[in-house]
Protein backbone atom coordinates (compact mmCIF):
# COMPACT_ATOMS: atom_id res chain seq x y z
CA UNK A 1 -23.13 -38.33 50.34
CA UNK A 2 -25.03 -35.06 49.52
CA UNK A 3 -22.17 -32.78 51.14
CA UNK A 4 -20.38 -32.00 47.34
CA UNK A 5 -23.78 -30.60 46.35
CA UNK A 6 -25.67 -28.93 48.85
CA UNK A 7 -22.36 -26.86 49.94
CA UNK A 8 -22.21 -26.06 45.95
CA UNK A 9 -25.76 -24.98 46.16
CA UNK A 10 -24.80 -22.66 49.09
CA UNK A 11 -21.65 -21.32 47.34
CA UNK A 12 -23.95 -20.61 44.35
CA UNK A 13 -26.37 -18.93 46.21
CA UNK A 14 -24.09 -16.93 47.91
CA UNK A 15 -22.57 -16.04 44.60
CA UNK A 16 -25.81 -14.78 43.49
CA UNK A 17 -26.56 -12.58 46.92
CA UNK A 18 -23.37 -11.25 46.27
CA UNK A 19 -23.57 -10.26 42.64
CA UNK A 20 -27.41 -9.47 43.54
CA UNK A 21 -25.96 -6.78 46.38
CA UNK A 22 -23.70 -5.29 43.49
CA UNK A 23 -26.44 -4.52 41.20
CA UNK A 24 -28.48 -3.00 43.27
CA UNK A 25 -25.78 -1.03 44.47
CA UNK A 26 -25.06 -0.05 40.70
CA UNK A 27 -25.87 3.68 41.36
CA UNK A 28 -25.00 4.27 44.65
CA UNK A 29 -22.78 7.06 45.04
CA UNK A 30 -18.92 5.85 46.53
CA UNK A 31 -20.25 2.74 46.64
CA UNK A 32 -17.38 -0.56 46.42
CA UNK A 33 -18.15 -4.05 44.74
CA UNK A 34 -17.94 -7.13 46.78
CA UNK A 35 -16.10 -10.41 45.30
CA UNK A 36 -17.01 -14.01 46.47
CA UNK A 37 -14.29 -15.92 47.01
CA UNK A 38 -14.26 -19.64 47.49
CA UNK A 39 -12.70 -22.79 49.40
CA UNK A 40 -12.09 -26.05 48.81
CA UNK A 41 -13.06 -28.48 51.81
CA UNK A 42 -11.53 -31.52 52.83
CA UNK A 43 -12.08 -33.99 55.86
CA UNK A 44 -9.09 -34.82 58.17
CA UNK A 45 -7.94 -38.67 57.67
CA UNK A 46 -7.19 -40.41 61.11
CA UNK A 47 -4.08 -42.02 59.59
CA UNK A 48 -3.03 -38.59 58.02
CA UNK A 49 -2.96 -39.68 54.36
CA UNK A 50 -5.58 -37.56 52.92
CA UNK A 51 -4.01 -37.58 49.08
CA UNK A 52 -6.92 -40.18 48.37
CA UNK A 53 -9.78 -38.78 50.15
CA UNK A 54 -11.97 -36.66 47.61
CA UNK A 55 -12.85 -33.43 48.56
CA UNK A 56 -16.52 -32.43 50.81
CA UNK A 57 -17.54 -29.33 48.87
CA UNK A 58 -16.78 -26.02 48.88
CA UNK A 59 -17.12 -23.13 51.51
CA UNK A 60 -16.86 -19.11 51.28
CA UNK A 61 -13.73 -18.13 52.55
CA UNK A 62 -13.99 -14.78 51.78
CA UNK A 63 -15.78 -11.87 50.98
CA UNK A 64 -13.66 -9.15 49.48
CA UNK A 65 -14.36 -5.69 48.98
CA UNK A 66 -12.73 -4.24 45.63
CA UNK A 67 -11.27 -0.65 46.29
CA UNK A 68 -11.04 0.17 42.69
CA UNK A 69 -11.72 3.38 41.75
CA UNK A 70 -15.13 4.57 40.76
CA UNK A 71 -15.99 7.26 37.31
CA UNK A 72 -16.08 11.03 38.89
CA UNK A 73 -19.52 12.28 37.31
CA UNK A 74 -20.14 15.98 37.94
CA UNK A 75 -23.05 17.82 40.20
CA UNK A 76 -24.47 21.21 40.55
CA UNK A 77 -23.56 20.83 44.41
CA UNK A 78 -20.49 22.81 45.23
CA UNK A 79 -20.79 20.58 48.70
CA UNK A 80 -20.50 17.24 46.37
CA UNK A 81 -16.74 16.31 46.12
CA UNK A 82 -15.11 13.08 44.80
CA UNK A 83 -11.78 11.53 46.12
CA UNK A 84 -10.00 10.63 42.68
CA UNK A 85 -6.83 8.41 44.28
CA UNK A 86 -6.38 6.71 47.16
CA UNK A 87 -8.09 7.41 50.72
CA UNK A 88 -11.34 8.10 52.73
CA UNK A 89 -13.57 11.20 54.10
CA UNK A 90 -13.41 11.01 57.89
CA UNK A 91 -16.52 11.58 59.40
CA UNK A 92 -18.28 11.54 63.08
CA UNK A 93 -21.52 10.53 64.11
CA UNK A 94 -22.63 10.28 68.19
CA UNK A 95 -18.54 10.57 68.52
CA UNK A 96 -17.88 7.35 66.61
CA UNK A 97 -15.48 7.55 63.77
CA UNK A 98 -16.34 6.25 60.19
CA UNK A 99 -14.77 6.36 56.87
CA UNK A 100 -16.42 6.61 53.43
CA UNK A 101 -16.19 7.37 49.54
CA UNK A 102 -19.00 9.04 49.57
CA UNK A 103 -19.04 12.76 49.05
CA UNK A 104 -22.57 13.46 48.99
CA UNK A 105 -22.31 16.46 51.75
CA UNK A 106 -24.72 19.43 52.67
CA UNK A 107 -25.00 21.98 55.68
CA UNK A 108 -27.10 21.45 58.51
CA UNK A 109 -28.66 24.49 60.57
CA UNK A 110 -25.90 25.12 62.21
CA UNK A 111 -23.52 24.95 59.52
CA UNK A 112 -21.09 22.21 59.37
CA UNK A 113 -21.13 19.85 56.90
CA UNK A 114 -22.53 16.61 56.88
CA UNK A 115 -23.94 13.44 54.77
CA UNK A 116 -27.05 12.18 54.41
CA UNK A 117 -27.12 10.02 57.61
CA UNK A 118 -26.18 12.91 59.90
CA UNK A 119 -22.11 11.91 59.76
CA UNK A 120 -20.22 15.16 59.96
CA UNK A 121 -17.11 15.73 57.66
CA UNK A 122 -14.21 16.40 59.96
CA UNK A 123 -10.76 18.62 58.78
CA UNK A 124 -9.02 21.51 60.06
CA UNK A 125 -10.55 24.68 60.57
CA UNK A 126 -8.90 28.12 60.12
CA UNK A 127 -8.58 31.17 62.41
CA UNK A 128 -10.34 34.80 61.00
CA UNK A 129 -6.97 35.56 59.53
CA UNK A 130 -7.62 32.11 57.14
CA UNK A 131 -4.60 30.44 58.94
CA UNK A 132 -5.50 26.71 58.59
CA UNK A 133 -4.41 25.38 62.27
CA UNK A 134 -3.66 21.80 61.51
CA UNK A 135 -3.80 19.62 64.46
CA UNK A 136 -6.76 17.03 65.85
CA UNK A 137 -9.65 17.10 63.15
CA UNK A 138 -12.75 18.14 64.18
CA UNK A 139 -16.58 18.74 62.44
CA UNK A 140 -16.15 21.52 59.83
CA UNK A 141 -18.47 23.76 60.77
CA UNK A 142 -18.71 26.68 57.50
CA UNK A 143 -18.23 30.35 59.46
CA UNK A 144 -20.54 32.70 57.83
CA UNK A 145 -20.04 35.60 59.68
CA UNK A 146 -19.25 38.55 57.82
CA UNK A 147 -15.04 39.15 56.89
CA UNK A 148 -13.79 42.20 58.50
CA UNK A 149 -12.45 45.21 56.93
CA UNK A 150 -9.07 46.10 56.84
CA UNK A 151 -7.75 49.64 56.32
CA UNK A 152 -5.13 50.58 53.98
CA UNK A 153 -2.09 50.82 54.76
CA UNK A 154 -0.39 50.70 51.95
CA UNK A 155 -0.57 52.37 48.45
CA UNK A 156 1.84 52.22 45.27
CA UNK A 157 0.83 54.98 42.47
CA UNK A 158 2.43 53.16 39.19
CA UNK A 159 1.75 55.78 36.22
CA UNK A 160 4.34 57.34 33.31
CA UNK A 161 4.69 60.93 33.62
CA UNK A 162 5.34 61.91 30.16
CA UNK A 163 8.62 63.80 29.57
CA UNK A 164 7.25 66.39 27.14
CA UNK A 165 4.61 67.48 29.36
CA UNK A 166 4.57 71.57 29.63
CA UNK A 167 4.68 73.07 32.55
CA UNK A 168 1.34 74.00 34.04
CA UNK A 169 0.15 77.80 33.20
CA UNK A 170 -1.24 78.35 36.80
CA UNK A 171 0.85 78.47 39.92
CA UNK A 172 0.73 77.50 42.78
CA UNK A 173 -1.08 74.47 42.60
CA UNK A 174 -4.88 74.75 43.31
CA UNK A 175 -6.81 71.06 43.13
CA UNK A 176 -10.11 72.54 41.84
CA UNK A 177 -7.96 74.41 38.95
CA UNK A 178 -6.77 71.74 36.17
CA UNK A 179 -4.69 74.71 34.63
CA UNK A 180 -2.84 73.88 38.03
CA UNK A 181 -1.54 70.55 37.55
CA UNK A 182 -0.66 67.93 35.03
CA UNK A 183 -2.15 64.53 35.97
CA UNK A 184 -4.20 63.76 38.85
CA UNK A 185 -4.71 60.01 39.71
CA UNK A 186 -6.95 58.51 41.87
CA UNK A 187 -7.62 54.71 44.09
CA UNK A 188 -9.82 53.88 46.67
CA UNK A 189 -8.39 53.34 49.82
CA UNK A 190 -10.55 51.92 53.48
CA UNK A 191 -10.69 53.32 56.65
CA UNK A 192 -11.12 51.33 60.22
CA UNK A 193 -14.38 50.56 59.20
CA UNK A 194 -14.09 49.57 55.94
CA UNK A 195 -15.33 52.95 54.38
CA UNK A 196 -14.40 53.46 51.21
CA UNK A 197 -12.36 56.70 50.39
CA UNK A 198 -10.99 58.31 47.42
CA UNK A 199 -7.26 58.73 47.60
CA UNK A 200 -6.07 61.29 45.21
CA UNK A 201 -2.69 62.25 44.08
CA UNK A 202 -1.71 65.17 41.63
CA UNK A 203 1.31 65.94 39.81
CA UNK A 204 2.60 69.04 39.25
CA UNK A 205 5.48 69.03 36.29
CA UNK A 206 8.29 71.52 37.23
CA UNK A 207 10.39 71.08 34.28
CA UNK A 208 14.30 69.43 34.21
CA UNK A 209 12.63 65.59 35.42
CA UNK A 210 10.84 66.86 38.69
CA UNK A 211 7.24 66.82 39.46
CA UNK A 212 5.87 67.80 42.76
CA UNK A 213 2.93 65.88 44.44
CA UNK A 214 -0.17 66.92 46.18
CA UNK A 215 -2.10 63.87 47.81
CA UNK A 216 -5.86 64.24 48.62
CA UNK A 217 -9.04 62.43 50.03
CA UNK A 218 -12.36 62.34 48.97
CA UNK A 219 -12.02 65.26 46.24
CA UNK A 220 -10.25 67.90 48.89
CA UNK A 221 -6.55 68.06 49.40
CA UNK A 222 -5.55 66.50 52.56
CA UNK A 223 -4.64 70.22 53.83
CA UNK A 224 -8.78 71.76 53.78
CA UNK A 225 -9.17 67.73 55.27
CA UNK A 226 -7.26 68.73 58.10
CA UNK A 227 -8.91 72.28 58.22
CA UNK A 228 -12.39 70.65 58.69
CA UNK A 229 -11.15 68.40 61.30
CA UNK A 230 -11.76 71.08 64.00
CA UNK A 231 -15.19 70.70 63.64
CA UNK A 232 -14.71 67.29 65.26
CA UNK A 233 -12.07 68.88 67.67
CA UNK A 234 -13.62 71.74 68.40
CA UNK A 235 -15.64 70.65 72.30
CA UNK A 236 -17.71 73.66 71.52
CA UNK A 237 -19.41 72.21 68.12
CA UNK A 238 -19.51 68.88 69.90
CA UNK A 239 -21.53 70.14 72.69
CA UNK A 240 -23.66 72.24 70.04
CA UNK A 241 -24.08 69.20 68.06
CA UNK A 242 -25.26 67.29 71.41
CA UNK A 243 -27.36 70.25 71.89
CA UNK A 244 -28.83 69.97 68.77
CA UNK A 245 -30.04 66.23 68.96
CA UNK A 246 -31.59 66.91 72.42
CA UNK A 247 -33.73 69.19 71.07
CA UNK A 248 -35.31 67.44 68.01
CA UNK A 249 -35.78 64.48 70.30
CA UNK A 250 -37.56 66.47 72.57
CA UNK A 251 -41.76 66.84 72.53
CA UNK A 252 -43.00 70.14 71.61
CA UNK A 253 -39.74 71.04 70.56
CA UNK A 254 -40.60 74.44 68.08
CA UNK A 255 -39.34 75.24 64.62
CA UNK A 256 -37.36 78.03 66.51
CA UNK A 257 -35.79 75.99 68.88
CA UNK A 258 -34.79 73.61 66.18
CA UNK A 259 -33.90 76.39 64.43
CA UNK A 260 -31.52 78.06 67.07
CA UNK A 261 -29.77 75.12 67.97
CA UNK A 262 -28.98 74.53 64.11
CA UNK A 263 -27.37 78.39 64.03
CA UNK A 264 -25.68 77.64 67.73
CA UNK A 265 -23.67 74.27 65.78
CA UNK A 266 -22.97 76.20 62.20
CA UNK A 267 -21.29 78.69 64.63
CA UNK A 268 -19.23 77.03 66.73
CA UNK A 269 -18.40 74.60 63.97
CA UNK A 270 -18.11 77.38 61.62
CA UNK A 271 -15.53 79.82 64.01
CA UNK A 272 -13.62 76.69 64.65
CA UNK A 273 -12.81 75.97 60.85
CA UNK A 274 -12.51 79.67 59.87
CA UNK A 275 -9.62 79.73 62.55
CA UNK A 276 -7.81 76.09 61.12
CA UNK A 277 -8.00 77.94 57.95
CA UNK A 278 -6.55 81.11 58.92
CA UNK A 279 -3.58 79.03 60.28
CA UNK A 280 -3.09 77.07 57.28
CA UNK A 281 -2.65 80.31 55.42
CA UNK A 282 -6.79 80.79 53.71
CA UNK A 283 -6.47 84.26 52.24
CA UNK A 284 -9.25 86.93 53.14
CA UNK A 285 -11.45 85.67 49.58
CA UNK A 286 -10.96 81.52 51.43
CA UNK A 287 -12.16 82.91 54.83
CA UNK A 288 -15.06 84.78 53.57
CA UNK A 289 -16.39 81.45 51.84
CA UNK A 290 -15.98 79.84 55.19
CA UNK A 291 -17.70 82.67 56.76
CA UNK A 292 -20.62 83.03 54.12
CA UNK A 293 -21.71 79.39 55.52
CA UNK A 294 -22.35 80.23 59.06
CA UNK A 295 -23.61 83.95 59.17
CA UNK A 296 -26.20 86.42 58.13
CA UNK A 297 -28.73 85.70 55.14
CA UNK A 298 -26.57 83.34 53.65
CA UNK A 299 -26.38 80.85 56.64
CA UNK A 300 -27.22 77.59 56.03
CA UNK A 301 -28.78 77.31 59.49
CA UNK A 302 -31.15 79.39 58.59
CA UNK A 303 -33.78 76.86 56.93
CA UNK A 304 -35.17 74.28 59.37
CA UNK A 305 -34.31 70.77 58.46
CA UNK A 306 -30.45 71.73 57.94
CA UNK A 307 -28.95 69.92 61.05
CA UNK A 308 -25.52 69.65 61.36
CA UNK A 309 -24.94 66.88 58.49
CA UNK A 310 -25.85 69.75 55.88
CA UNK A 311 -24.02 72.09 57.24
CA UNK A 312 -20.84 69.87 57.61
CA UNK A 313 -21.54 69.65 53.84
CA UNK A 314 -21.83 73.03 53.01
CA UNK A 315 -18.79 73.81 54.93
CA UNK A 316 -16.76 71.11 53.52
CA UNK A 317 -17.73 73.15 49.79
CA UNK A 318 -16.53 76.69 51.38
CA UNK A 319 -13.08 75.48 52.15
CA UNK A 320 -9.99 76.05 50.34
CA UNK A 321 -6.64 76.45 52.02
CA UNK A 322 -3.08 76.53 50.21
CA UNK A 323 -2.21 73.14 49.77
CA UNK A 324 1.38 71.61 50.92
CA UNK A 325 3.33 69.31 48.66
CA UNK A 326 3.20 65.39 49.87
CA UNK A 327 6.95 65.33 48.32
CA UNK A 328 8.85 66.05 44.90
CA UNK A 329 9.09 62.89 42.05
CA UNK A 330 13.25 63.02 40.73
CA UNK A 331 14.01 61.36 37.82
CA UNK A 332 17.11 60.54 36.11
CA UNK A 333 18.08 60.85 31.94
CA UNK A 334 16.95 57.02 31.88
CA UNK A 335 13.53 58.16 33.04
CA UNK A 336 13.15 56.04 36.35
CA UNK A 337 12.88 57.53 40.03
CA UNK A 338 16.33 58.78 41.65
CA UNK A 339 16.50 58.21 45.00
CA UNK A 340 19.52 59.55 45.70
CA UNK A 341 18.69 63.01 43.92
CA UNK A 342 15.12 62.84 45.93
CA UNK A 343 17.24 62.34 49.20
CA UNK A 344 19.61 65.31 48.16
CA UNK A 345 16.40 67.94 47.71
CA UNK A 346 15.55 70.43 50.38
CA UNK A 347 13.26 69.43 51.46
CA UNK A 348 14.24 66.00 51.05
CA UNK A 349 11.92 63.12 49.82
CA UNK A 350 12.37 60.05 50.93
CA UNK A 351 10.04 56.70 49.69
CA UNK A 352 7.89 55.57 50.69
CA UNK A 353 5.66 59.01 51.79
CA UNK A 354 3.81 58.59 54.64
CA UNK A 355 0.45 60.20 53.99
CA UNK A 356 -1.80 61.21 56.49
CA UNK A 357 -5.53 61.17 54.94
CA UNK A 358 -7.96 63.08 57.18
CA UNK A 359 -11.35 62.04 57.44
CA UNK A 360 -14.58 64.85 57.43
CA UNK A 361 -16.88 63.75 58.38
CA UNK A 362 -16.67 62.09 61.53
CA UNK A 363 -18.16 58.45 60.73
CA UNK A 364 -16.88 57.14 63.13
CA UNK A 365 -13.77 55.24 61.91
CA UNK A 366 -10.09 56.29 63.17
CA UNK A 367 -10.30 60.11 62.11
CA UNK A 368 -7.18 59.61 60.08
CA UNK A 369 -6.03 56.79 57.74
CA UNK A 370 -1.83 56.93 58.01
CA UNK A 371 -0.67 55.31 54.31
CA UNK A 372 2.68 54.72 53.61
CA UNK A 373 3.08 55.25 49.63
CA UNK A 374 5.31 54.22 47.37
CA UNK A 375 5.65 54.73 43.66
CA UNK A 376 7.49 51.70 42.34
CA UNK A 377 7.34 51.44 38.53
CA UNK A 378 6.55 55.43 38.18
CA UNK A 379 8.52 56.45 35.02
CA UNK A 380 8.94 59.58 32.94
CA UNK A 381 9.32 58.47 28.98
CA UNK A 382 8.68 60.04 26.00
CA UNK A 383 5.01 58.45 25.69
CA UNK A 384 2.05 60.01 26.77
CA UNK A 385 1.13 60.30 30.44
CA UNK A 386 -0.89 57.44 31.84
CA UNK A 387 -1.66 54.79 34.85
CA UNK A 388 -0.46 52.12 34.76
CA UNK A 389 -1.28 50.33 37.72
CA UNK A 390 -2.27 51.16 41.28
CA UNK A 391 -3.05 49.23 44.35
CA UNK A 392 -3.32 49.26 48.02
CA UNK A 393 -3.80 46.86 50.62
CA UNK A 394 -7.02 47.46 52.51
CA UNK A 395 -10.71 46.08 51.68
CA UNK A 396 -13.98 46.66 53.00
CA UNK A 397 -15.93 44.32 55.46
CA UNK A 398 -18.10 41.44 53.18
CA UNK A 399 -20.34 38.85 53.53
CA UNK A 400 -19.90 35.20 52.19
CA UNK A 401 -21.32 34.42 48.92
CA UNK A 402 -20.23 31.21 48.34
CA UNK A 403 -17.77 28.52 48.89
CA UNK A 404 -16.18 25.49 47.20
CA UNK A 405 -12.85 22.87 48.08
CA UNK A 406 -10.32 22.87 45.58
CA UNK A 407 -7.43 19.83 44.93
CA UNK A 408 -6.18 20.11 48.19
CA UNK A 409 -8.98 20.11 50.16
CA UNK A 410 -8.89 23.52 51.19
CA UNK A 411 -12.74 25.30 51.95
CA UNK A 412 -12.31 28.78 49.71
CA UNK A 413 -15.01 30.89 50.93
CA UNK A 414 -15.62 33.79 48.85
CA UNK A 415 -17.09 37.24 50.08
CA UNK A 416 -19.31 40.21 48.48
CA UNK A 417 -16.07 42.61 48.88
CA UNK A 418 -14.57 40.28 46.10
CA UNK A 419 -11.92 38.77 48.55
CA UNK A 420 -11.48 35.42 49.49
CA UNK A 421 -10.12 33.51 52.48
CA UNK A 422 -9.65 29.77 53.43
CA UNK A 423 -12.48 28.41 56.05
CA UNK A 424 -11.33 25.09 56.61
CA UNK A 425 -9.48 21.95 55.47
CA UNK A 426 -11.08 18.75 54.57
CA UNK A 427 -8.53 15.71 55.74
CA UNK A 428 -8.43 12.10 54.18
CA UNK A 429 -7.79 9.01 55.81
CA UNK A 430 -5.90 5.82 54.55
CA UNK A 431 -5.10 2.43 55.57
CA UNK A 432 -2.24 -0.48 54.98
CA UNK A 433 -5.19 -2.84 54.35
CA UNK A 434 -8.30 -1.12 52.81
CA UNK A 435 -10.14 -4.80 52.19
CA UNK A 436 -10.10 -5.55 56.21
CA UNK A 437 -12.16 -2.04 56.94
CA UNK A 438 -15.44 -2.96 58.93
CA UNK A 439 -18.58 -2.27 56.45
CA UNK A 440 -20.93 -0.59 58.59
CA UNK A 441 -23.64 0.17 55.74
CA UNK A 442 -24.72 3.37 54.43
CA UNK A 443 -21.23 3.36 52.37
CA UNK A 444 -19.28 3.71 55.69
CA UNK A 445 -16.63 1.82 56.95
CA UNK A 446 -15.20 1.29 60.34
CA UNK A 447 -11.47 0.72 61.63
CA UNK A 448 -10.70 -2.60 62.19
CA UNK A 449 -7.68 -4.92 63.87
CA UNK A 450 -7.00 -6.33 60.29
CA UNK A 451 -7.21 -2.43 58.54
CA UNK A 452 -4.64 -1.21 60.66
CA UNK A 453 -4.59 2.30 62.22
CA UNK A 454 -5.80 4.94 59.96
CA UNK A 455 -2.85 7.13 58.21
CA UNK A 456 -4.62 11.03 58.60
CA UNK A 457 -3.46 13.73 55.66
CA UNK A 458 -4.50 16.48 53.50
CA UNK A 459 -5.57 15.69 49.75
CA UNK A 460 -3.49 15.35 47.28
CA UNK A 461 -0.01 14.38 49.58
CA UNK A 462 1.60 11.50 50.81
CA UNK A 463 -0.06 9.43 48.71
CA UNK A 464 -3.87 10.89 49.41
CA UNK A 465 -5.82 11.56 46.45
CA UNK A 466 -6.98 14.75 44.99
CA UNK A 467 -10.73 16.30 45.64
CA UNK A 468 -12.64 17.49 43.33
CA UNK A 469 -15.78 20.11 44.16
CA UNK A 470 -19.00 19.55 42.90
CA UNK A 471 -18.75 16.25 42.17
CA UNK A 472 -19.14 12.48 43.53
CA UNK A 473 -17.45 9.21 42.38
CA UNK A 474 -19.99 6.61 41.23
CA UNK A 475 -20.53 3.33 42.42
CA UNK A 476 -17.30 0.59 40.51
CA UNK A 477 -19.97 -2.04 39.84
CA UNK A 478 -19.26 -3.07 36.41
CA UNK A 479 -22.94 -3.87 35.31
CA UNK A 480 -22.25 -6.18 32.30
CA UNK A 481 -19.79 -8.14 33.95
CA UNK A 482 -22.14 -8.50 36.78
CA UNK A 483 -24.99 -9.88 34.79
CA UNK A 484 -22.50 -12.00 32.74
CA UNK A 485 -21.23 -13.29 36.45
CA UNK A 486 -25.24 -13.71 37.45
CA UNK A 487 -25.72 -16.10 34.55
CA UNK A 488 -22.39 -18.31 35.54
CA UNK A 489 -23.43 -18.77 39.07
CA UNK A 490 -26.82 -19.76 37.71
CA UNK A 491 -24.99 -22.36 35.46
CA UNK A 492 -23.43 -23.67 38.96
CA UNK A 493 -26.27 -23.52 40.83
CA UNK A 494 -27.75 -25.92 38.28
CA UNK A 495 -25.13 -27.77 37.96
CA UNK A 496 -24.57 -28.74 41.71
CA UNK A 497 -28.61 -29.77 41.88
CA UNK A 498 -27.79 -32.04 38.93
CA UNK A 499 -25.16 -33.56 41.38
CA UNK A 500 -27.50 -34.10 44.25
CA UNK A 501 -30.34 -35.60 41.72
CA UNK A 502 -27.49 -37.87 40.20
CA UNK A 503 -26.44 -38.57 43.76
CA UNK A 504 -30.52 -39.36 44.66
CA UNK A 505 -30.53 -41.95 41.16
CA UNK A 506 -27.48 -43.95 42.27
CA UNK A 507 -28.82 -44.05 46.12
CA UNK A 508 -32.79 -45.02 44.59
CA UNK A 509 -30.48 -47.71 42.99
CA UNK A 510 -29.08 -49.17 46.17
CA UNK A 511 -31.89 -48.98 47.75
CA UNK A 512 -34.05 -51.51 44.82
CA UNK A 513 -31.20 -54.14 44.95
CA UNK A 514 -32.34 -57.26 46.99
C-alpha cells in the first residue's frame, strides 16, 4: 500500500545524492555531471491484462554520465593541457589502463609525466633525431639530456655586390689589408663538437661583373689555417708538447726545466710552421715573423708560464702566407650569377664551393670542417653593397630549457642553443559509447563491454580533439541549474511523504470502522 511512496522517497533521495555529487564536484578539474534517470514500475498480472493495474512506484534505471564539454580556463603550468573536442588522455597506473579529462599533469623524478594519483600519460616517444615513432603507446618519459651538436655542412652567402664598386687599390689580396678587398662577410659556422667558428668570406671586385673570393676561419684565411696545422702534424711538437705536460706535473720540477721544455715545443712547433709556410709561398719578411716567435730574445718561450697554448697563440699572430682564391663570382648584364660563364673560367668555378675550414688550435673536434657553399640570391645591382641573408646548417650542443604540447599533441622541447626538437607525442583515446565507460573515481574511467574498444589517435584527427598547453577544462556542472534541480527533488521528496501520510489517514480510517 506504501510501495508508490517509499520508492518515490528513494528516487528523491537518489535525486538529491546525485545532484549533491555534482556540486561538490563543481570545481573539479575534467570532471563530468551525472543525470538521474527514472522508471516506471509495474507488477505482472497472472491473467496478462495489466492495462488496469496502477503502477508500484518508480525505480532508477539509470545513471548517466553527461560528456558535454567543460570551459578551458588557463594555468601557469605548461604540463596542464585541456582536450577541447572529443576524446580521453590514456594513462597507466600498476599496468592498468584508464582514461580521463583531466589534464592536471607534472613530472615525477624520473621524468615522465604523470597526474596527481601517480597515472602516467602514455603517447609516442621520439628518437634523438625528433622522429616521433608511432606505434604501441607507452609512459612519456621527458628526455633531458643535452641535444647534440651538429657541424655545418652547409653555408649560402646571400649579399649584393654593388656594380659601381672600384676596384681595390692594393693587389694581391691580403685579409689584414682592407685596401685589399671590397666586402668581407662573415657567419658562424660549428665544428664536430659544436664549437663555434667564424666563417669568413671576402670579395675582391675585378672589374667587367667578376669578383674573386677568399674564404677564411676564425679571422685567418683558410691558407695560414692550413699553415698552422703542422703544429698538430708535426710528431715532433706532439712529443714536445707531451714532454712539456710531464714536466709541470712532475714534483720539484724547476723554473728551468719548465722553462726548457717550453723552448723544446716553440721549436719544434715553430720549424714545423716556418716550413708549411715556406711551401705555401711566405716571403722572407712572412718567415721572419714566424721565426721571431720561436728564437733568440724575442721567443715567447722565454718567460715561464708560456706553455704551449701561448705560444700556439703567438704563432697563430706571426703567420701570413699568400692566400688562394676559394673561386671567382660571374655575373651577367641582368646582375645575377652565370653559371655557365663561371664553368667556362680557367680555372673553372663550379657551385656550390667546397670549402675546407682548418681548425688551429687543436680542440679536439675533426681538425677540418668540409662546407659545401653556395651563393644563391648573390646579385650585383646598382645599389650599395650589402648582406642580405646568410645561413648554414650546423648548431651547437644545448640543454633543454623548457617544453610545452601544441594542437596536435606534439611535446616541443626547446634548448639553450635556440633550437627545438619534438620529445614525444601525447595520444587520445575515444569510444562508440562514452556513457557506458567504467567510473573508477579520481576522474578516471575504465573500458567497459558496453564502451566498446577504445579508438587510439593523435589530437586533433579523426575526429580527436585539439590540446591545448597550459591549461585544464573545468568541471560541466552547471551550478544554477543544479541548485534549481536540488529544490525540485526536494518538492518530490515532500511530495511522496505526503503520499505515505495520506496513505497512513485512509489506513487509521479502516482500522476505526467497527
Amino acid at each position: 500500500m506504501f510501495q508508490q511512496g517509499l520508492s518515490g522517497l528513494n528516487g528523491a533521495a537518489k535525486s538529491l545524492d546525485v545532484i549533491g555529487n555534482n556540486i561538490a564536484n563543481a570545481s573539479t578539474v575534467g570532471f563530468k555531471s551525472t543525470e538521474a534517470q527514472f522508471a516506471d514500475m509495474y507488477a505482472n498480472s497472472l491473467n496478462g491484462i495489466s492495462g488496469n493495474n496502477p503502477g508500484i512506484g518508480v525505480q532508477v534505471a539509470r545513471l548517466a554520465q553527461q560528456f558535454t564539454q567543460g570551459n578551458i580556463e588557463t594555468t601557469n603550468n605548461p604540463l596542464d593541457l585541456s582536450i577541447n573536442g572529443g576524446g580521453f588522455f590514456r594513462t597507466t597506473v600498476d599496468g592498468a589502463i584508464q582514461y580521463t579529462r583531466n589534464g592536471q599533469f607534472s613530472m615525477d623524478k624520473n621524468g615522465t609525466i604523470v597526474n596527481a594519483q601517480g597515472a602516467s600519460l602514455t603517447g609516442y616517444v621520439a628518437n634523438r633525431d625528433g622522429v616521433i615513432l608511432q606505434g604501441a603507446p607507452v609512459p612519456i618519459t621527458i628526455d633531458s639530456s643535452d641535444l647534440a651538436p651538429v657541424q655545418t655542412t652547409k653555408a649560402n652567402f646571400q649579399i649584393n655586390l654593388s656594380s659601381n664598386s672600384t676596384v681595390p687599390k692594393t693587389v694581391p689580396f691580403d685579409a689584414s689589408d682592407p685596401t685589399s678587398y671590397t666586402k668581407q662577410t662573415v657567419l658562424p659556422v660549428y665544428d664536430s663538437l659544436g664549437n663555434e667558428h667564424t666563417m669568413g668570406m671576402y670579395y675582391v671586385n675585378l672589374g667587367a661583373g667578376k669578383w674573386d673570393a677568399y674564404a677564411a676561419n676564425d679571422g685567418l684565411t683558410i691558407d695560414a689555417k692550413a699553415v698552422l696545422q703542422a703544429a698538430i702534424s708535426s710528431t715532433a711538437a706532439q712529443s714536445a708538447r707531451e714532454a712539456y705536460q710531464t714536466v709541470i706535473n712532475t714534483p720539484g720540477s724547476t723554473s728551468a726545466d719548465i722553462t726548457a721544455a717550453q723552448q723544446a715545443y716553440a721549436d719544434a712547433a715553430g720549424n714545423a710552421v716556418l716550413a708549411a709556410a715556406q711551401a705555401a709561398g711566405a716571403n722572407q719578411v712572412q718567415q721572419d715573423q714566424i721565426t721571431a716567435v720561436f728564437t733568440g730574445a724575442t721567443s715567447v718561450a722565454a718567460t715561464l708560464g708560456n706553455g704551449p697554448a701561448v705560444i700556439d697563440a703567438k704563432l697563430q699572430a706571426a703567420v701570413n702566407v699568400p692566400a688562394v682564391k676559394v673561386g671567382t663570382l660571374i655575373f651577367n648584364k641582368t646582375g645575377t650569377l652565370d653559371a655557365a660563364a663561371m664553368a667556362a673560367a680557367t680555372p673553372a668555378t663550379t657551385l656550390p664551393l667546397t670549402i675546407n675550414l682548418p681548425i688551429f688550435p687543436d680542440n679536439g673536434a675533426v681538425l677540418t670542417i668540409p662546407i659545401s657553399t653556395t651563393f644563391e640570391g648573390t646579385t650585383q645591382y646598382g645599389t650599395p653593397t650589402s648582406e642580405k641573408m646568410s645561413t648554414q646548417d650546423g648548431y651547437s650542443s644545448g640543454s633543454l630549457q623548457r617544453f610545452a604540447a601544441d594542437d596536435n599533441g606534439v611535446i616541443l622541447g626547446q634548448y639553450s642553443n635556440g633550437k627545438s626538437r619534438p620529445l614525444a607525442q601525447i595520444v587520445l583515446a575515444d569510444f562508440t559509447s562514452v556513457e557506458n565507460l567504467t567510473p573508477l573515481g579520481n576522474n578516471a574511467w575504465a573500458e567497459s563491454s558496453g564502451s566498446g574498444v577504445p579508438q587510439i589517435g593523435v589530437p586533433g584527427e579523426g575526429g580527436m580533439g585539439a590540446l591545448r598547453s597550459s591549461s585544464v577544462e573545468a568541471s560541466n556542472v552547471d551550478l544554477t541549474e543544479a541548485l534549481v534541480d536540488m529544490i525540485t527533488a526536494q518538492r518530490v521528496y515532500q511530495a511522496n511523504a505526503q503520499t505515505i501520510k495520506t496513505e497512513d489517514s485512509v489506513l487509521q480510517t479502516l482500522v476505526n470502522l467497527r
